[in-house]
N, C-alpha and C. Protein backbone atom coordinates (compact mmCIF):
# COMPACT_ATOMS: atom_id res chain seq x y z
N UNK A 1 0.85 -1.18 0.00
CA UNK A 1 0.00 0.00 0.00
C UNK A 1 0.89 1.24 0.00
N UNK A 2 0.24 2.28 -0.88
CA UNK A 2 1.24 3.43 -1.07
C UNK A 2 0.99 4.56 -0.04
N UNK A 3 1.74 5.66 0.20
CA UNK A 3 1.57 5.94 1.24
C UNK A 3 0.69 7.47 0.99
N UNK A 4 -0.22 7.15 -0.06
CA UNK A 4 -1.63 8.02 -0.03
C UNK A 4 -2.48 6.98 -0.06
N UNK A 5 -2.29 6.07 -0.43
CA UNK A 5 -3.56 4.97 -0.81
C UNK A 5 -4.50 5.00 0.13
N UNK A 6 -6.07 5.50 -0.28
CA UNK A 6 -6.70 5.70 0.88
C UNK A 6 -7.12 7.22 1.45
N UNK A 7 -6.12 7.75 0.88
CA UNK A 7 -5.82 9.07 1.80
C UNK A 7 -6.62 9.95 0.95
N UNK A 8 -7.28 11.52 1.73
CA UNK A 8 -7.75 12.52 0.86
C UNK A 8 -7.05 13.39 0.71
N UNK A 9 -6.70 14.16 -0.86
CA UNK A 9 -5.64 15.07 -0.65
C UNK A 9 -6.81 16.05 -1.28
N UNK A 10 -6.99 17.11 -0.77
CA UNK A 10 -7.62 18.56 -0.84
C UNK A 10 -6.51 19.24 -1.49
N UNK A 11 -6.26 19.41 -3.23
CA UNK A 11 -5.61 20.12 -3.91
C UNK A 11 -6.50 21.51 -3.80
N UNK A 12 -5.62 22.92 -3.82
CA UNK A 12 -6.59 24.18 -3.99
C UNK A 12 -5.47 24.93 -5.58
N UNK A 13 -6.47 24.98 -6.46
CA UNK A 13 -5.75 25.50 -7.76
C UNK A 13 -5.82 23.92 -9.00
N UNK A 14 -6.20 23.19 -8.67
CA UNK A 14 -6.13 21.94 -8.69
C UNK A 14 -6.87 21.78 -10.55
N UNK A 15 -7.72 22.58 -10.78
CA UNK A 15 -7.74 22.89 -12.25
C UNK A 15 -6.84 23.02 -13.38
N UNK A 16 -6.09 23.33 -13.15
CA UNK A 16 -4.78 23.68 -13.86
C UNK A 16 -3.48 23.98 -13.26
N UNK A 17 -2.63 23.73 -14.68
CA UNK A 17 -0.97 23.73 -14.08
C UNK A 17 -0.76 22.45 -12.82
N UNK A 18 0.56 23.37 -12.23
CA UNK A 18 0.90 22.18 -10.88
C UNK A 18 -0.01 21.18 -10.30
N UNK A 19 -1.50 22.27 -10.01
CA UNK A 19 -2.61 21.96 -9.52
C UNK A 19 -3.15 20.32 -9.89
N UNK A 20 -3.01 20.59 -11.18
CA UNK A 20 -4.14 19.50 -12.26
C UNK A 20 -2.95 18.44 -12.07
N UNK A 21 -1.74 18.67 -12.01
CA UNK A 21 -0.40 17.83 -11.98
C UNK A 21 -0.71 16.66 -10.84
N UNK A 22 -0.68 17.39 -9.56
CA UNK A 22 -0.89 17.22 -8.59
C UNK A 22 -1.78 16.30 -8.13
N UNK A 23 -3.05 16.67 -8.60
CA UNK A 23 -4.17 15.69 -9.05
C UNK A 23 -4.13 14.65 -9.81
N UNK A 24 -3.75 14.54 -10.36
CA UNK A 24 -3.19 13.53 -11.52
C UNK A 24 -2.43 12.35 -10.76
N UNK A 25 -1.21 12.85 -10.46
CA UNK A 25 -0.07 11.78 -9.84
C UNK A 25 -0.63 11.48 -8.52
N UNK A 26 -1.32 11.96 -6.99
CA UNK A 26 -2.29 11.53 -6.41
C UNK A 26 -3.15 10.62 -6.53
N UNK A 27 -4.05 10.98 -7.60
CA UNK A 27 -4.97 9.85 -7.84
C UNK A 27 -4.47 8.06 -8.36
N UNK A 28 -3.27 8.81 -9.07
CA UNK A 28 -2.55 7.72 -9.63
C UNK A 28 -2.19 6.62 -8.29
N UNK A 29 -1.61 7.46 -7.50
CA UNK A 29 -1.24 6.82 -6.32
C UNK A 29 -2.63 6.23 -5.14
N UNK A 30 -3.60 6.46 -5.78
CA UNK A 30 -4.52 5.69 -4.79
C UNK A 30 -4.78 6.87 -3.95
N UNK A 31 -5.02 7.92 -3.41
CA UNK A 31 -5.57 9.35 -3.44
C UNK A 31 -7.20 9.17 -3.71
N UNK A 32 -8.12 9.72 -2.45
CA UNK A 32 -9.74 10.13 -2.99
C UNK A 32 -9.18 11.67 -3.18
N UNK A 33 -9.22 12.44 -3.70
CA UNK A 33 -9.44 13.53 -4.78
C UNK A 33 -9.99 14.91 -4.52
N UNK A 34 -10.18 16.02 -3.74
CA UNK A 34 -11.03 17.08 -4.25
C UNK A 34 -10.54 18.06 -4.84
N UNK A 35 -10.48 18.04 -6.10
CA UNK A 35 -10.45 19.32 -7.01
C UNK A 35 -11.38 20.64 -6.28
N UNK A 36 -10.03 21.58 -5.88
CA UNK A 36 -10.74 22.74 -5.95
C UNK A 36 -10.46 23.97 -6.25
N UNK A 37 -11.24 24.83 -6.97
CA UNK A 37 -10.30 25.81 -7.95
C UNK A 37 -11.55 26.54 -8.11
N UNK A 38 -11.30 28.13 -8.45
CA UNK A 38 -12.99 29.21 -9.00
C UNK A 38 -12.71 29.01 -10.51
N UNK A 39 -12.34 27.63 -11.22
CA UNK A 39 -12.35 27.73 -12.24
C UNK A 39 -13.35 26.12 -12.46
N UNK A 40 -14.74 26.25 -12.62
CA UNK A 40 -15.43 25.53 -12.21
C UNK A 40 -15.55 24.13 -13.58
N UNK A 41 -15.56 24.99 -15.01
CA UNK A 41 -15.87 23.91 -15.95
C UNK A 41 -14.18 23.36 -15.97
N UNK A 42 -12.94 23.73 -15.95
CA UNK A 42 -11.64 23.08 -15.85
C UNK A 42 -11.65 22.29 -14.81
N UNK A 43 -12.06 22.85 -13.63
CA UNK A 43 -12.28 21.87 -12.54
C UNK A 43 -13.38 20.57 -12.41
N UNK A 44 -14.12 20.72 -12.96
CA UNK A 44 -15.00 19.42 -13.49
C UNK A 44 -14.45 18.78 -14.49
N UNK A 45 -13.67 19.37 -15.37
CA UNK A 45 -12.73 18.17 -16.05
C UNK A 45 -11.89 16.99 -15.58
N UNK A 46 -11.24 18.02 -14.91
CA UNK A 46 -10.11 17.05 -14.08
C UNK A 46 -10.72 15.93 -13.08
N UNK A 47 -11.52 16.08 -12.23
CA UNK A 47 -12.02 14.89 -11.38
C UNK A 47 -12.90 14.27 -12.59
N UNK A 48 -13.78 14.64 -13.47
CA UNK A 48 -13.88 13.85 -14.56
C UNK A 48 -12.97 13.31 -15.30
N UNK A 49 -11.91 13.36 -15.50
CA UNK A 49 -10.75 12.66 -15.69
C UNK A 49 -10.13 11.35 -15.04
N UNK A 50 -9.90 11.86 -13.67
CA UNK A 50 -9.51 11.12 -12.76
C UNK A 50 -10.51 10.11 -12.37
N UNK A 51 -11.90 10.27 -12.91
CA UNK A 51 -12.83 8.92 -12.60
C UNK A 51 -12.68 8.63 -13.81
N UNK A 52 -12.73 8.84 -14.86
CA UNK A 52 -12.85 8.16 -15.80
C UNK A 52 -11.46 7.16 -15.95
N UNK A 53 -10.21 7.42 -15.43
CA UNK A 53 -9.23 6.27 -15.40
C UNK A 53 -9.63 5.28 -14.28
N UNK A 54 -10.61 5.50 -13.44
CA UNK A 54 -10.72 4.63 -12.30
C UNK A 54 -10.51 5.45 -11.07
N UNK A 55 -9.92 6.17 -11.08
CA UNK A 55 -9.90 7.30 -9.48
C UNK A 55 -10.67 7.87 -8.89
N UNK A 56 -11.44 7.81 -7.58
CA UNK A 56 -12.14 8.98 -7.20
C UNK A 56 -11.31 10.29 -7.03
N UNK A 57 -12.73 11.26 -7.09
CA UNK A 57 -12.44 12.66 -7.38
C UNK A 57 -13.81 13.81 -7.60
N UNK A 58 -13.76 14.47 -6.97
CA UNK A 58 -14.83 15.30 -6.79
C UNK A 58 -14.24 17.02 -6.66
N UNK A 59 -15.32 17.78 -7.71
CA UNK A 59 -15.01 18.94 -7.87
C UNK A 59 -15.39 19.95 -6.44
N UNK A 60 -15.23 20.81 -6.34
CA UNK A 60 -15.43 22.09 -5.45
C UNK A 60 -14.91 23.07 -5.57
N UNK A 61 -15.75 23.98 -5.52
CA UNK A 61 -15.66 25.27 -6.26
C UNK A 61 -15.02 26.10 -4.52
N UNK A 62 -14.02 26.78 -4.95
CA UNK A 62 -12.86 26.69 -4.24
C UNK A 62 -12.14 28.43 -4.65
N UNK A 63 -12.62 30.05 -3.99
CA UNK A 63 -11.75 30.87 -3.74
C UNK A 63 -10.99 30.51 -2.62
N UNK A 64 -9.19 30.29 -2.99
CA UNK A 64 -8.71 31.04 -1.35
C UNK A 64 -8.83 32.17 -0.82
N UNK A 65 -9.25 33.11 -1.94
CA UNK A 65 -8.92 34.79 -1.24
C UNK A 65 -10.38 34.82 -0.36
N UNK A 66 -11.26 34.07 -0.74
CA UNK A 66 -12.47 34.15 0.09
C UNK A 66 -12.92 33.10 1.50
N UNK A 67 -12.80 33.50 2.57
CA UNK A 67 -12.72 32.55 3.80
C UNK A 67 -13.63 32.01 3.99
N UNK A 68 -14.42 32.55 3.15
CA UNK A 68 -16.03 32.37 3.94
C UNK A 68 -16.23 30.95 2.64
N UNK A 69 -15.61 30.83 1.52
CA UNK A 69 -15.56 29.47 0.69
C UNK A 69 -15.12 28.38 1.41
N UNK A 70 -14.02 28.76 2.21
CA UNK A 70 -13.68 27.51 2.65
C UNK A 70 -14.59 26.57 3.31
């Protein structure tokens, strides 16, 4: 067992760049998933992605500059 397998990783930016990277190699590793980014249709890609290879992954719509999102 890997040492996310299992585990939830809460990416923030997770739509794109590093973010989507991030998400990617996670899930790969056995990672449940939340995409979250204010970039809502990129961000429904990516956890649509990541299930469609077999990974869970779920979007959330995600400002950091806003506290009250979190």
């Amino acid at each position: 067992m890997g040492r996310v397998e299992g585990k939830t990783a809460i990416i923030t930016g997770g739509a794109s760049g590093i973010g989507r990277a991030s998400c990617r190699l996670l899930a790969q590793e056995g990672a449940n998933i939340v995409v979250g980014d204010v970039a809502t249709d990129e961000g429904e890609a990516v956890a649509d992605e990541i299930r469609a290879a077999g990974g869970k992954a779920v979007f959330q719509r995600l400002d950091v500059r806003d506290e009250a999102s979190w």
